[in-house]
Structure formats: C-alpha cells, structure tokens
N, C-alpha and C. Protein backbone atom coordinates (compact mmCIF):
# COMPACT_ATOMS: atom_id res chain seq x y z
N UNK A 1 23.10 -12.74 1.11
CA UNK A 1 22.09 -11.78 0.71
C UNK A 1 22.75 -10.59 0.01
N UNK A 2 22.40 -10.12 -1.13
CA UNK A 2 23.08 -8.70 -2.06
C UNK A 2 22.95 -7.53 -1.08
N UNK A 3 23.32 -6.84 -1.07
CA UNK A 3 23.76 -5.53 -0.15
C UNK A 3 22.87 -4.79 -0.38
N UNK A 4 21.94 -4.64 -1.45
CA UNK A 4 20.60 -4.09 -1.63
C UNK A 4 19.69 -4.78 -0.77
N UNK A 5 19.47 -5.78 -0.85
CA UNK A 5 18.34 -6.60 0.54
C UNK A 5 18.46 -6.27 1.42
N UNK A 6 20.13 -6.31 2.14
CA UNK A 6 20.93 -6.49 3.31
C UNK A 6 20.24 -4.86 4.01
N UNK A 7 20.43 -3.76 3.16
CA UNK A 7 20.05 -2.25 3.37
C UNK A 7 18.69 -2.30 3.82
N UNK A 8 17.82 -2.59 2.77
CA UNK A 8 16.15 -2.47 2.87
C UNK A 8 15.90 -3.43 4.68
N UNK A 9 16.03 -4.30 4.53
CA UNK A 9 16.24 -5.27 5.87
C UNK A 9 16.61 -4.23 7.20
N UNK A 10 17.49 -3.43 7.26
CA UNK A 10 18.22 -2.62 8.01
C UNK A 10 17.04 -1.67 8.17
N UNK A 11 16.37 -1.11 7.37
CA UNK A 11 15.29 -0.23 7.73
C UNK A 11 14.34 -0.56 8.67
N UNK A 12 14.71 -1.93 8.92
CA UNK A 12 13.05 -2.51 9.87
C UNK A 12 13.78 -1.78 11.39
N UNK A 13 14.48 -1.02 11.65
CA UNK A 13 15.12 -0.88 12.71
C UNK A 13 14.51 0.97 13.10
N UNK A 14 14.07 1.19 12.30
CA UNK A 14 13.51 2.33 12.26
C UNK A 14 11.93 2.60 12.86
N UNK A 15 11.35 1.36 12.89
CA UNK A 15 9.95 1.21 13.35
C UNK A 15 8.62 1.40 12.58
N UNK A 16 8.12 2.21 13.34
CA UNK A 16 6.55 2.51 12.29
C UNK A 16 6.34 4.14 12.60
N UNK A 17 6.52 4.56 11.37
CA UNK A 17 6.09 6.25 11.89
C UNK A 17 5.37 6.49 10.83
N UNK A 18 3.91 6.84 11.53
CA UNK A 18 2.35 6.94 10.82
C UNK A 18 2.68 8.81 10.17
N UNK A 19 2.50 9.34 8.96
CA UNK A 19 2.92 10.48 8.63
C UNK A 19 3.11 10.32 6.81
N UNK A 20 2.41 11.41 6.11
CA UNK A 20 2.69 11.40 5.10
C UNK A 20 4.04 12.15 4.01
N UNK A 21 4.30 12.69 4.89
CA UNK A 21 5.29 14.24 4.74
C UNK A 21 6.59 13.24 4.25
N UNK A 22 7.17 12.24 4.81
CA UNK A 22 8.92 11.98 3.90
C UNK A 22 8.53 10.74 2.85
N UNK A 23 7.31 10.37 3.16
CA UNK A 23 6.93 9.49 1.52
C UNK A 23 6.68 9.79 0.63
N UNK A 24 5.90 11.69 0.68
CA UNK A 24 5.28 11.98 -0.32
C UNK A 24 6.33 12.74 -0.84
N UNK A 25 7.59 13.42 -0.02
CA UNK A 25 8.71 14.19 -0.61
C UNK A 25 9.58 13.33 -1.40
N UNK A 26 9.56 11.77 -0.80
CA UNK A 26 10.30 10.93 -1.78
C UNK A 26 9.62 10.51 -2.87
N UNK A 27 8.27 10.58 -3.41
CA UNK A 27 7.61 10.41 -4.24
C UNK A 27 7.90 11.39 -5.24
N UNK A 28 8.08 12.57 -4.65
CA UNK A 28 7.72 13.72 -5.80
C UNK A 28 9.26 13.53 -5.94
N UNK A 29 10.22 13.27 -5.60
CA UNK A 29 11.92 13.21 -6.56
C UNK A 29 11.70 12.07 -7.32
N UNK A 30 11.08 11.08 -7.58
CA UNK A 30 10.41 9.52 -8.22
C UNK A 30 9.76 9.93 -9.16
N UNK A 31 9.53 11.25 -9.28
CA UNK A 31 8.12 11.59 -10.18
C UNK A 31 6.95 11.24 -10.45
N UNK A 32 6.79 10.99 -9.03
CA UNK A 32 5.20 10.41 -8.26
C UNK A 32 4.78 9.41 -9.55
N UNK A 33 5.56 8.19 -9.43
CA UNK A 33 4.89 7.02 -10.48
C UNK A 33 3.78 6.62 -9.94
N UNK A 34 3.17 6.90 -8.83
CA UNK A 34 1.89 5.79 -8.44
C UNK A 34 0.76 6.74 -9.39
N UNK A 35 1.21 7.84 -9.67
CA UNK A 35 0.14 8.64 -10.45
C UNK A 35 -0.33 8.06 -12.10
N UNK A 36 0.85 7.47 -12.39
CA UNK A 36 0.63 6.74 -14.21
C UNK A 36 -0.26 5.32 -14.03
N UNK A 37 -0.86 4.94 -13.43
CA UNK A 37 -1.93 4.36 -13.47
C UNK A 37 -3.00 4.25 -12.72
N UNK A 38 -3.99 3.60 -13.54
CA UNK A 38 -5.24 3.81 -12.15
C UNK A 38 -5.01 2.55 -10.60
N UNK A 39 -5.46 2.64 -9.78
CA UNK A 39 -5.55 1.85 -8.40
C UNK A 39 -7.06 1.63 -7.40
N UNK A 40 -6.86 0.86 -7.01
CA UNK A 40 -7.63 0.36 -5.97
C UNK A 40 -6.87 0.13 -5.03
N UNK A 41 -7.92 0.82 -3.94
CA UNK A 41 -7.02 0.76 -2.34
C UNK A 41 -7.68 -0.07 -1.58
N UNK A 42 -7.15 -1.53 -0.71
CA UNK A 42 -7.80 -1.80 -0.16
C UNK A 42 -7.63 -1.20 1.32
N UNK A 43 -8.32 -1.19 2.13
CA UNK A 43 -8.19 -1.32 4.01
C UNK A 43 -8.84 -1.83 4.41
N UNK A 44 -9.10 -1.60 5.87
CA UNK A 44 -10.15 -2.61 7.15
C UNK A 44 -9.23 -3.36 7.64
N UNK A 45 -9.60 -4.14 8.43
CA UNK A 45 -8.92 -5.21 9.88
C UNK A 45 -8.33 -6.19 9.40
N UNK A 46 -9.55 -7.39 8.81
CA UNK A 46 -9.27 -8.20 8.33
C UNK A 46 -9.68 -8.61 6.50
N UNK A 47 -9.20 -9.02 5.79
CA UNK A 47 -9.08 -9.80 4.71
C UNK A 47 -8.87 -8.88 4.03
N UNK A 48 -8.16 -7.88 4.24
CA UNK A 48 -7.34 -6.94 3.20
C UNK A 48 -6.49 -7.89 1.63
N UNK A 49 -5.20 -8.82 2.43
CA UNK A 49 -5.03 -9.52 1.33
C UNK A 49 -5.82 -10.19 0.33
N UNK A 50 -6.29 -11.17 1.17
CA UNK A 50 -7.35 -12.09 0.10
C UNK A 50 -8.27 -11.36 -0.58
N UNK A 51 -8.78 -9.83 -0.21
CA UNK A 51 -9.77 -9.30 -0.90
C UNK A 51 -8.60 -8.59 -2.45
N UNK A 52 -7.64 -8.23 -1.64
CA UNK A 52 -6.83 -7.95 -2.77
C UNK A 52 -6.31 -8.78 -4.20
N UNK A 53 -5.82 -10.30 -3.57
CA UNK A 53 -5.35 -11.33 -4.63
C UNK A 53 -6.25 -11.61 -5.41
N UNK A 54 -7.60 -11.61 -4.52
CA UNK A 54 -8.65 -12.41 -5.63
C UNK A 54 -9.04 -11.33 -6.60
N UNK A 55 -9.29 -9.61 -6.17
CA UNK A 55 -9.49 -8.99 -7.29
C UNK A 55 -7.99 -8.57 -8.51
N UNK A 56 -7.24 -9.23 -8.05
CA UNK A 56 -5.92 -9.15 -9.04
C UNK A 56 -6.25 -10.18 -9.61
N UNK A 57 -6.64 -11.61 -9.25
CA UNK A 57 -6.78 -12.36 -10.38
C UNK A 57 -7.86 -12.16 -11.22
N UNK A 58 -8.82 -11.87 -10.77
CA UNK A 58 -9.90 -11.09 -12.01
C UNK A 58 -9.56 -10.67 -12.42
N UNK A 59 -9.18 -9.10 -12.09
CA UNK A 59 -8.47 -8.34 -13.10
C UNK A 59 -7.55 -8.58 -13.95
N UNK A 60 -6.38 -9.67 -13.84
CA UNK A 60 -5.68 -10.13 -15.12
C UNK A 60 -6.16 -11.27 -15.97
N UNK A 61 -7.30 -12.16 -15.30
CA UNK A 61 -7.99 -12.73 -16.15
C UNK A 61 -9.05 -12.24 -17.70
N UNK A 62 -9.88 -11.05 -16.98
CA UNK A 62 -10.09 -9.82 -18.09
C UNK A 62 -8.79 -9.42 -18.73
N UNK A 63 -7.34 -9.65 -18.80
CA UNK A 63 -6.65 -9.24 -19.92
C UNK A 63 -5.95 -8.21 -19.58
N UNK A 64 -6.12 -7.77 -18.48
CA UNK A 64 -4.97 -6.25 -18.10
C UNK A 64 -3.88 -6.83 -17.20
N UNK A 65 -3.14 -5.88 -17.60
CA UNK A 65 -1.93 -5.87 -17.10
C UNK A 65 -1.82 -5.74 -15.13
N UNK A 66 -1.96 -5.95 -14.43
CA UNK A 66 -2.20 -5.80 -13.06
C UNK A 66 -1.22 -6.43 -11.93
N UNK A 67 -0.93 -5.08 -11.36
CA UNK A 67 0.33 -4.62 -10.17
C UNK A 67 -0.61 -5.44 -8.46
N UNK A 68 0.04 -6.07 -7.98
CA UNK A 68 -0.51 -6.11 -6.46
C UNK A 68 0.36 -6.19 -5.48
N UNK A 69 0.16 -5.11 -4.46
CA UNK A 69 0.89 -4.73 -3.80
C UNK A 69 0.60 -5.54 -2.44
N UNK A 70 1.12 -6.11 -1.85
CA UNK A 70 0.72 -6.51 -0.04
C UNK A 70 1.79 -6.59 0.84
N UNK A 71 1.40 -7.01 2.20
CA UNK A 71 2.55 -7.13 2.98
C UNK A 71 1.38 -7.69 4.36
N UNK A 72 2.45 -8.41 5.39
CA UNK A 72 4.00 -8.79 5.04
C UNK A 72 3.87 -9.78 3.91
N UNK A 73 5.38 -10.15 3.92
CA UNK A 73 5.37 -11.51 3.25
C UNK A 73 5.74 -12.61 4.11
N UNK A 74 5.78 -13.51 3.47
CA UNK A 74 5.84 -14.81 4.20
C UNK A 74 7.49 -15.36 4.53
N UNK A 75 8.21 -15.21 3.32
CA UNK A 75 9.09 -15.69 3.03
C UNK A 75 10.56 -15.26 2.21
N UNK A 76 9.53 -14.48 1.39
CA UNK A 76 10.45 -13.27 0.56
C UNK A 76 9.74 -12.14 0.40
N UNK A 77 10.96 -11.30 0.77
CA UNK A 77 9.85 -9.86 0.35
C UNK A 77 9.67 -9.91 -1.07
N UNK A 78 10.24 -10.01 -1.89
CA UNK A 78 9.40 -10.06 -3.23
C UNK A 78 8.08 -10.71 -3.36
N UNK A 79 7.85 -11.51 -2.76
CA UNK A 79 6.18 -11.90 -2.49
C UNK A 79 5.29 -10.28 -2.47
N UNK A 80 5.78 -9.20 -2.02
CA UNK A 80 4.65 -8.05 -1.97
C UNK A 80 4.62 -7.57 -2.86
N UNK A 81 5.66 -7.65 -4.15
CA UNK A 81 5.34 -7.05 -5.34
C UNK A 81 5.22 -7.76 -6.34
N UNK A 82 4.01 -8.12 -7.14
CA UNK A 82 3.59 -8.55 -8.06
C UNK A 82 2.92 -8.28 -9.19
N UNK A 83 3.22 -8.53 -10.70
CA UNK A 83 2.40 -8.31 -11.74
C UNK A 83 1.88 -9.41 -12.26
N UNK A 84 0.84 -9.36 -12.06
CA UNK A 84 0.31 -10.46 -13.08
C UNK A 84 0.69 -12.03 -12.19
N UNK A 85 0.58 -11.72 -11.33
CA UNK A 85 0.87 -12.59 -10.15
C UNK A 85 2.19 -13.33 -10.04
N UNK A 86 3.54 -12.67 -11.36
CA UNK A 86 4.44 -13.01 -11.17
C UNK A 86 5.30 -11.97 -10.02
N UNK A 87 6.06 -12.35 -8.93
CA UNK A 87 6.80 -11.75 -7.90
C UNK A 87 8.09 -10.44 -9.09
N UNK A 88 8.50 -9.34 -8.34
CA UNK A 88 9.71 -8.62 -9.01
C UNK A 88 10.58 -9.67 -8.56
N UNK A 89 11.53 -9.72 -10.11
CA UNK A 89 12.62 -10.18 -10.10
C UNK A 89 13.73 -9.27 -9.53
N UNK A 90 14.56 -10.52 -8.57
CA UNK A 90 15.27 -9.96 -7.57
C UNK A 90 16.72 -8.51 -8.31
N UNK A 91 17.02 -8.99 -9.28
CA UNK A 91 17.87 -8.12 -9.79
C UNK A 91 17.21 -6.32 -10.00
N UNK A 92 15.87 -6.59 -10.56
CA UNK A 92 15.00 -5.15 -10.79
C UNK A 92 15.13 -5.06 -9.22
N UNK A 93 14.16 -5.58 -8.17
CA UNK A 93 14.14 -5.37 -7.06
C UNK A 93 15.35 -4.32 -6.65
N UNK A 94 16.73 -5.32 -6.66
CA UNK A 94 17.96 -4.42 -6.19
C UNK A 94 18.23 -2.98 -6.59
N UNK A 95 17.97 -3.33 -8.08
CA UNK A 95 18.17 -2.27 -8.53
C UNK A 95 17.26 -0.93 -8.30
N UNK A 96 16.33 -1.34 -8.07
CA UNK A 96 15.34 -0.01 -7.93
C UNK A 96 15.07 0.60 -6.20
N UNK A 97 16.09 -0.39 -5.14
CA UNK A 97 16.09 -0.41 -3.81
C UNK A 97 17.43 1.13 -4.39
N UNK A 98 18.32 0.68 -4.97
CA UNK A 98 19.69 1.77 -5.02
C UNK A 98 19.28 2.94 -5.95
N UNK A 99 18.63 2.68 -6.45
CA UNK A 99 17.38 4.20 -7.84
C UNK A 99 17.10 5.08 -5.98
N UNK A 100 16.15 4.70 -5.47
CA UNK A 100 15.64 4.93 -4.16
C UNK A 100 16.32 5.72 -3.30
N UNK A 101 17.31 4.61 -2.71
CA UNK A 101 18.46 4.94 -1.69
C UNK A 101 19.33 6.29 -2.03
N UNK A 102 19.21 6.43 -3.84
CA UNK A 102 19.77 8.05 -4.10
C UNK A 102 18.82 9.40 -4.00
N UNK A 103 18.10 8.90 -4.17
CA UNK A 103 16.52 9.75 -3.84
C UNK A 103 16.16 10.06 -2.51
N UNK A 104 16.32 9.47 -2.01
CA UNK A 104 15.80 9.43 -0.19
C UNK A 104 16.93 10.66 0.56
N UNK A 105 16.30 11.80 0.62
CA UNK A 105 17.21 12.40 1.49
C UNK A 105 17.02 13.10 2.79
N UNK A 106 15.76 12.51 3.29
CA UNK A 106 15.64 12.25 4.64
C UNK A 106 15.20 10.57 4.98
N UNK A 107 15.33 10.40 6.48
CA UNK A 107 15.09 8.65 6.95
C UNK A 107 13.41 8.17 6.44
N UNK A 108 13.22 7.49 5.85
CA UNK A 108 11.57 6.91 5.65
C UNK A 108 12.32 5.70 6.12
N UNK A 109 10.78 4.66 6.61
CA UNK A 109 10.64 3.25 7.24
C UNK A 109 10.60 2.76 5.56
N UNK A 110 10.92 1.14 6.70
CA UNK A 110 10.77 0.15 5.82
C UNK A 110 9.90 0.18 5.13
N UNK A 111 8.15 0.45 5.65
CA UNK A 111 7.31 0.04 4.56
C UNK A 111 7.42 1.36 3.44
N UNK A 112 7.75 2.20 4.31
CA UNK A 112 7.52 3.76 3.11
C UNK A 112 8.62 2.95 2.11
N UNK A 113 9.55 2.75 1.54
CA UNK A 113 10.26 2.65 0.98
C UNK A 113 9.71 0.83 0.22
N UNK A 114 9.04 -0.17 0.77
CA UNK A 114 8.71 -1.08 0.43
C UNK A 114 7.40 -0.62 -0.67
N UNK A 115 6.69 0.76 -0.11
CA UNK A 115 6.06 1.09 -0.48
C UNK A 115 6.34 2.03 -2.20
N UNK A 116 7.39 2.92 -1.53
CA UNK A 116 8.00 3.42 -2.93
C UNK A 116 8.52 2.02 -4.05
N UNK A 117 8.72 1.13 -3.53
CA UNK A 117 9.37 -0.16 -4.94
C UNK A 117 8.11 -0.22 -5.27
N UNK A 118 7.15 -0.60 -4.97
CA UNK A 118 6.23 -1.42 -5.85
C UNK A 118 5.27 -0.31 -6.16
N UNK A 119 5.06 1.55 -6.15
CA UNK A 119 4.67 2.08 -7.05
C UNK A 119 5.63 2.66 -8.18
N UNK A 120 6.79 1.92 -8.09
CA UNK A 120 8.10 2.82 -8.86
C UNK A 120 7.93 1.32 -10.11
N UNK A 121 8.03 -0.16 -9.42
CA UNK A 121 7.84 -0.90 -10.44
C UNK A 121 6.95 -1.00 -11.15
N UNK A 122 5.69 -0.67 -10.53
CA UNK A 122 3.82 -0.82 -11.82
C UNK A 122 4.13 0.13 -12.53
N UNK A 123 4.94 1.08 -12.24
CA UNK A 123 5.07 2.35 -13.57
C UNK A 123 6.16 1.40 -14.70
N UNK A 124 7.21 1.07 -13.97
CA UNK A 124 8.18 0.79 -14.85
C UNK A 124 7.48 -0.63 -15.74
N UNK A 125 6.69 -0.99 -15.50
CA UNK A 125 6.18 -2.57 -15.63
C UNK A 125 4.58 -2.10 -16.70
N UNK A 126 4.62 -0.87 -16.71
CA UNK A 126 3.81 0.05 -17.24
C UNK A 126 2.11 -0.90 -17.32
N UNK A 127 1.56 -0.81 -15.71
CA UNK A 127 0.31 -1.80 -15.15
C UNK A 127 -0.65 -0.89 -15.60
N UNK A 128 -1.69 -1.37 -15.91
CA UNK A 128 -3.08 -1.33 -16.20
C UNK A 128 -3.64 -0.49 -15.12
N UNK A 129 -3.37 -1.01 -14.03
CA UNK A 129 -4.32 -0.93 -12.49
C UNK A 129 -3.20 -1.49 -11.53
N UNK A 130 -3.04 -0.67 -10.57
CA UNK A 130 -2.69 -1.60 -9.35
C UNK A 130 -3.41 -1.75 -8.24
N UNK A 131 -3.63 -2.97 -7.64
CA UNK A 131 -4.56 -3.06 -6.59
C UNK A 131 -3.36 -3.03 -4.96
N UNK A 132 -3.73 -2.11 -4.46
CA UNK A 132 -3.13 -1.66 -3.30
C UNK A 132 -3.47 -2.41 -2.18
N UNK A 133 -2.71 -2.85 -0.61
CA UNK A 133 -3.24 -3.30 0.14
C UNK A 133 -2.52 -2.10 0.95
N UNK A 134 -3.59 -1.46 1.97
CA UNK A 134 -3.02 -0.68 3.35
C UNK A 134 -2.27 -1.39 4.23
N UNK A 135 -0.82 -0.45 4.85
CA UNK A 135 0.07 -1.89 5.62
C UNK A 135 -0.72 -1.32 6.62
N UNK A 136 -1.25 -0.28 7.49
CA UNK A 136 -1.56 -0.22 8.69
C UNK A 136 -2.92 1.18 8.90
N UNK A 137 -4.03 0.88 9.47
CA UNK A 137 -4.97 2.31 9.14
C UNK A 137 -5.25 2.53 8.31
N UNK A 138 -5.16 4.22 7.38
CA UNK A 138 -5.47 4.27 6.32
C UNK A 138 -5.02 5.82 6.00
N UNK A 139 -5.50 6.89 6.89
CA UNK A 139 -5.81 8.47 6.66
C UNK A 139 -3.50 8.48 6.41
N UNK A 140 -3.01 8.37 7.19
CA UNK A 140 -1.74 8.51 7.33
C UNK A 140 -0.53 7.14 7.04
N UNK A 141 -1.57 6.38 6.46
CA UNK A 141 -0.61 5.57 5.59
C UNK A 141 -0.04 5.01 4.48
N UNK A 142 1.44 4.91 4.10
CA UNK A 142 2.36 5.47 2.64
C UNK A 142 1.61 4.86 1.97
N UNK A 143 0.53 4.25 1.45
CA UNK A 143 -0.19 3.95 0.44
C UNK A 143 -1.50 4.85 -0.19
N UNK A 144 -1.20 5.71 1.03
CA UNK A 144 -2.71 6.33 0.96
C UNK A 144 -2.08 7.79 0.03
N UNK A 145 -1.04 7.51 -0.85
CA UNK A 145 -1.00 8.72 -2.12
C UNK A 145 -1.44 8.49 -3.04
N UNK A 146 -2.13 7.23 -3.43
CA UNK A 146 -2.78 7.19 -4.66
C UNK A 146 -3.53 7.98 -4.83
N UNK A 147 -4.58 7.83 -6.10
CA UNK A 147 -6.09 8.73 -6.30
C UNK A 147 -6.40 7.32 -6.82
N UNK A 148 -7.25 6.51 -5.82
CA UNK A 148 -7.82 5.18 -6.00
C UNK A 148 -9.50 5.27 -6.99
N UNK A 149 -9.86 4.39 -8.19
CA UNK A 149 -10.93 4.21 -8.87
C UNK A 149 -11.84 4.12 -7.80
N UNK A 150 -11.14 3.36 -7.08
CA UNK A 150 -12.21 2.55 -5.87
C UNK A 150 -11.71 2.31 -4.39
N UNK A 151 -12.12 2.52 -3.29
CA UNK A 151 -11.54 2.70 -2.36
C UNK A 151 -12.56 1.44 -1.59
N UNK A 152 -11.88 0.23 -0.83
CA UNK A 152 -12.30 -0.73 -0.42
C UNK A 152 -12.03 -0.95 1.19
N UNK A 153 -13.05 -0.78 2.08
CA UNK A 153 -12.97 -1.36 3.42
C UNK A 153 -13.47 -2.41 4.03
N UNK A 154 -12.84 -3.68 4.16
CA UNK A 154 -13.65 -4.97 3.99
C UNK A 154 -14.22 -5.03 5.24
N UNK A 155 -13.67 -5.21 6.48
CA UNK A 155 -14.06 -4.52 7.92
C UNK A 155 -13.41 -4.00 9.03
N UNK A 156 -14.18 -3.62 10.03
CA UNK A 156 -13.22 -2.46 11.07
C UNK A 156 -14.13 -2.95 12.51
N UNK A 157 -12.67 -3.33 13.34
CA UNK A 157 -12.23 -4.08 14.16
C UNK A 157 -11.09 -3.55 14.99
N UNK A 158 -11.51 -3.48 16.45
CA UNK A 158 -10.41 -3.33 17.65
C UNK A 158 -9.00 -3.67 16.76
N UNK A 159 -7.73 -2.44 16.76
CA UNK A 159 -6.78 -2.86 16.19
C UNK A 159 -5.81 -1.91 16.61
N UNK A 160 -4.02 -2.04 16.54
CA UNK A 160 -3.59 -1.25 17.08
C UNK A 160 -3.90 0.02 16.92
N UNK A 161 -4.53 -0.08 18.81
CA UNK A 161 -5.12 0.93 19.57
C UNK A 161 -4.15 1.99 20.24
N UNK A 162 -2.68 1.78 19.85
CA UNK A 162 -2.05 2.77 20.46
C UNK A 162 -1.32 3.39 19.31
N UNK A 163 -1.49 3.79 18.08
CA UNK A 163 -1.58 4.31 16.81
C UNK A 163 -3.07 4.59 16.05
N UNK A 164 -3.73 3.93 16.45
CA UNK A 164 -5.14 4.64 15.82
C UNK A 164 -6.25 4.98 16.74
N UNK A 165 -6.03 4.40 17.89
CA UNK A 165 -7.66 5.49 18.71
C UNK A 165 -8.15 4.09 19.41
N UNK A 166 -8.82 4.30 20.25
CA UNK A 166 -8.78 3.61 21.53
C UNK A 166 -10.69 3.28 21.40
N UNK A 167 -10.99 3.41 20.76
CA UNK A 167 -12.22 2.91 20.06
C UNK A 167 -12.57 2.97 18.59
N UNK A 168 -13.33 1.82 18.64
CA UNK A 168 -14.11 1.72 17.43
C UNK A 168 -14.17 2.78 16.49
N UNK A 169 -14.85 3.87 16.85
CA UNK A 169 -15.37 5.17 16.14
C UNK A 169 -13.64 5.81 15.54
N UNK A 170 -12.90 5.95 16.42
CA UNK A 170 -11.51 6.57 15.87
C UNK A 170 -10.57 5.87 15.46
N UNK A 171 -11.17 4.70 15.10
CA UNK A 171 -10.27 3.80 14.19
C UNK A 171 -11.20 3.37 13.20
N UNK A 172 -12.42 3.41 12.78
CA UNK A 172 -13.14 3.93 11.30
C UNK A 172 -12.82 5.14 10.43
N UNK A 173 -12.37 6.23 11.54
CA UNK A 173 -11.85 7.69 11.15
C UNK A 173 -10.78 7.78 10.54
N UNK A 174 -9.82 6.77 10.88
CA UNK A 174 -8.69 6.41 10.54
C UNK A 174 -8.69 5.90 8.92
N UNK A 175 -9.09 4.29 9.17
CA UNK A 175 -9.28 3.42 7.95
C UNK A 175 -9.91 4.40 6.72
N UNK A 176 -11.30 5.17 7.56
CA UNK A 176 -11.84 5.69 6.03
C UNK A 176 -10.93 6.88 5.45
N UNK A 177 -9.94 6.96 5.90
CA UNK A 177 -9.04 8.25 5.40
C UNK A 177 -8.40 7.72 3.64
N UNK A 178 -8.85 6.61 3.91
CA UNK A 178 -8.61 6.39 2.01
C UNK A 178 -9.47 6.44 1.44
N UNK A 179 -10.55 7.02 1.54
CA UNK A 179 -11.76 7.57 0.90
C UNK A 179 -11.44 8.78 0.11
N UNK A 180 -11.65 8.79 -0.66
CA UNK A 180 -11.42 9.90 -1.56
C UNK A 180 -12.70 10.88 -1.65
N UNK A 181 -12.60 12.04 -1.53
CA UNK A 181 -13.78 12.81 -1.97
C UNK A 181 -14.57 13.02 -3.54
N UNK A 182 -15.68 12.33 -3.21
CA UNK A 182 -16.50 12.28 -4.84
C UNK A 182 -16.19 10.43 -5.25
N UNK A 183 -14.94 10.38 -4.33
CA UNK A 183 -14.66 8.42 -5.07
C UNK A 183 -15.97 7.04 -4.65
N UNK A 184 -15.89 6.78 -5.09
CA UNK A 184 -16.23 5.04 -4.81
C UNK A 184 -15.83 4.65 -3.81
N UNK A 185 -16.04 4.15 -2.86
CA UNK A 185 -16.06 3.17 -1.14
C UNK A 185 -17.18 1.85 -1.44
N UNK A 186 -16.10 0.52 -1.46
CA UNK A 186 -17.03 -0.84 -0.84
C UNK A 186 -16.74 -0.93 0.14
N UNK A 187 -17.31 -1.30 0.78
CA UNK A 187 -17.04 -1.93 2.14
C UNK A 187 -18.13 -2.98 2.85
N UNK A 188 -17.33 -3.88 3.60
CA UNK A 188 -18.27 -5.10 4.51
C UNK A 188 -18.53 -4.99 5.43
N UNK A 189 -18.17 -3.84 6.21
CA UNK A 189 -18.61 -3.53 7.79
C UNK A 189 -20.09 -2.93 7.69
N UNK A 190 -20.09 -3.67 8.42
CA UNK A 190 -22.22 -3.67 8.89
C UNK A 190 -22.61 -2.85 10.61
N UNK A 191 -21.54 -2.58 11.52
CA UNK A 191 -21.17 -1.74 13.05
C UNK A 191 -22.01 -0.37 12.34
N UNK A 192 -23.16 0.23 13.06
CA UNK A 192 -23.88 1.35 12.38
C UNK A 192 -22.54 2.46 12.72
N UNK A 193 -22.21 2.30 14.18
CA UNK A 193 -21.22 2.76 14.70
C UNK A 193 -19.93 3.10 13.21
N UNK A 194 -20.14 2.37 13.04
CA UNK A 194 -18.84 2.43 11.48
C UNK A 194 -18.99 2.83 10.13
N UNK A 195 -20.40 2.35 9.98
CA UNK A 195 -21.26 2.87 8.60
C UNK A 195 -20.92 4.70 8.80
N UNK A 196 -21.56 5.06 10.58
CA UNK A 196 -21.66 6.44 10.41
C UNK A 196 -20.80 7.37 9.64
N UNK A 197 -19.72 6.72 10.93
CA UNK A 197 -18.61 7.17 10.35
C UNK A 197 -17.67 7.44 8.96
N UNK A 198 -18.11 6.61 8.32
CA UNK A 198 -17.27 6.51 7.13
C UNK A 198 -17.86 7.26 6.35
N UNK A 199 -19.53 7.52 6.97
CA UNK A 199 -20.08 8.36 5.84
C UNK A 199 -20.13 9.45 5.96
C-alpha cells in the first residue's frame, strides 16, 4: 500500500468526533473548494446512498459534469469519490491525501479528511454539481459546509443514540441541521413527530 493510503488508514484510529470547528479551519487553508460548485446534500437513516447514485446518474445523463461523494466503501476507498461515476485515480488520490496532510495543522478524523479529498477533487475535476452523502447525522457533520441547491432527507429512524439523542424528536433535530435557511428540503419521512420537527 503507498504511504499516502497507509497515513489516511491510520486516521481511523482517531474515532468519530461530531464538531465543525477543525474541518472548517482545514477548509478555509484549501480555499474552501466545496464552495466552486453547486451541491446536494443527502441525509436520513436509510437509503442515503442509493438516493445519492441514482440522482448522480441522472444528473450525468443530462450532460453535466457530476462529483458523488459516499461512504463507507466496500472495498476501496476510492469507491467514495467519484465523477461521472468514474472512482479518483489512485495517484490524484495520493497526491491530494499529502496537498492535505500539509494543510492540516490540528488532528481531524478520517472522515473529515475523506471528506476534505472529495470536495478538494470536484473543484480540481472542475464538477457541475456534487451530490453529497452525510457520513453520520447532519447539524455537526464534515459535510454539512456546503450551501446545498437542495437539501434531501430520505428517512429518520432510531440511530446512533449515543451521538445524536435518545429519541426520535432529537435525532430529526440533528439530521435536519442540513437544512439550509430559505433552501429546498425533500424528504420521505411521513413520523408527524419528524415532519414537525424539521419544519
């Protein structure tokens, strides 16, 4: 494995720390690329991915250029970054893991930093749209710096309850934190309990 993988890999040792403050400081030395194009954010429980792939293949079927971000992967992490449904090639990958690694001058997790590659590549890859998938929640997670066209919650469901709230109601509070004020929200949750909330 290249010593760039070998590093990123090493971060999973760090855990999960819900917080916007060392993604968004490593963003702004990046020169906040997730800002040079437009996005869609997805969240909710379940079918985050699939709601994501299938509107990436629309969207590059209409002819644009289109970034999709997910996680985990299956097999390779390059599976989470994709244009045009082709994976980053592993050499860009490396290279933009060590662009990063000079930038980073406090500890971010794995995903913050999984998260910084694939808004650092749709800039460099200069995307149309990228369609975002949330790795966890929504209000406090590294995806949630975009300014999304459209903000998508497919549904909301009992989920880790010892990071987002120990019911229903404070884990809608959570998810809808990628709501943008004045933006667009789809969503499939039908729980009035959840409707309320989000609204």
């Amino acid at each position: 494995m290249h010593k760039s993988l070998e590093y990123l890999e090493g971060l999973k040792r760090r855990g999960i720390k819900l917080g916007l403050g060392p993604i968004s400081r490593l963003l702004d030395r990046l020169g906040n690329p997730q800002d040079e194009y437009k996005t869609i954010l997805i969240g909710g429980t379940n079918g985050k991915g699939s709601t994501a792939a299938v509107l990436s293949s629309i969207l590059t079927k209409e002819g644009m250029r289109v970034g999709l971000y997910t996680s985990p992967h299956l097999c390779d992490f390059r599976e989470r970054i994709r244009v045009n449904g082709r994976m980053i090639e592993e050499e860009m990958l490396c290279s933009l893991i060590d662009k990063i690694r000079e930038e980073a001058i406090e500890d971010i997790t794995y995903f913050e930093y999984a998260t910084a590659l694939a808004f650092l590549y749709f800039s460099k890859c200069s995307v149309d749209i990228a369609v975002i998938e949330v790795g966890m929640g929504g209000r406090l997670d590294a995806t949630n710096l975009v300014s999304p066209e459209v903000s998508i919650i497919t549904n909301i469901s009992l989920e880790h309850q010892e990071y987002l709230g120990g019911d229903l109601k404070s884990i809608a509070r959570e998810k809808g934190g990628i709501i943008k004020e004045g933006g667009i929200c789809i969503t499939a949750a039908t729980r009035s309990k959840v409707i309320d909330t989000l609204q």
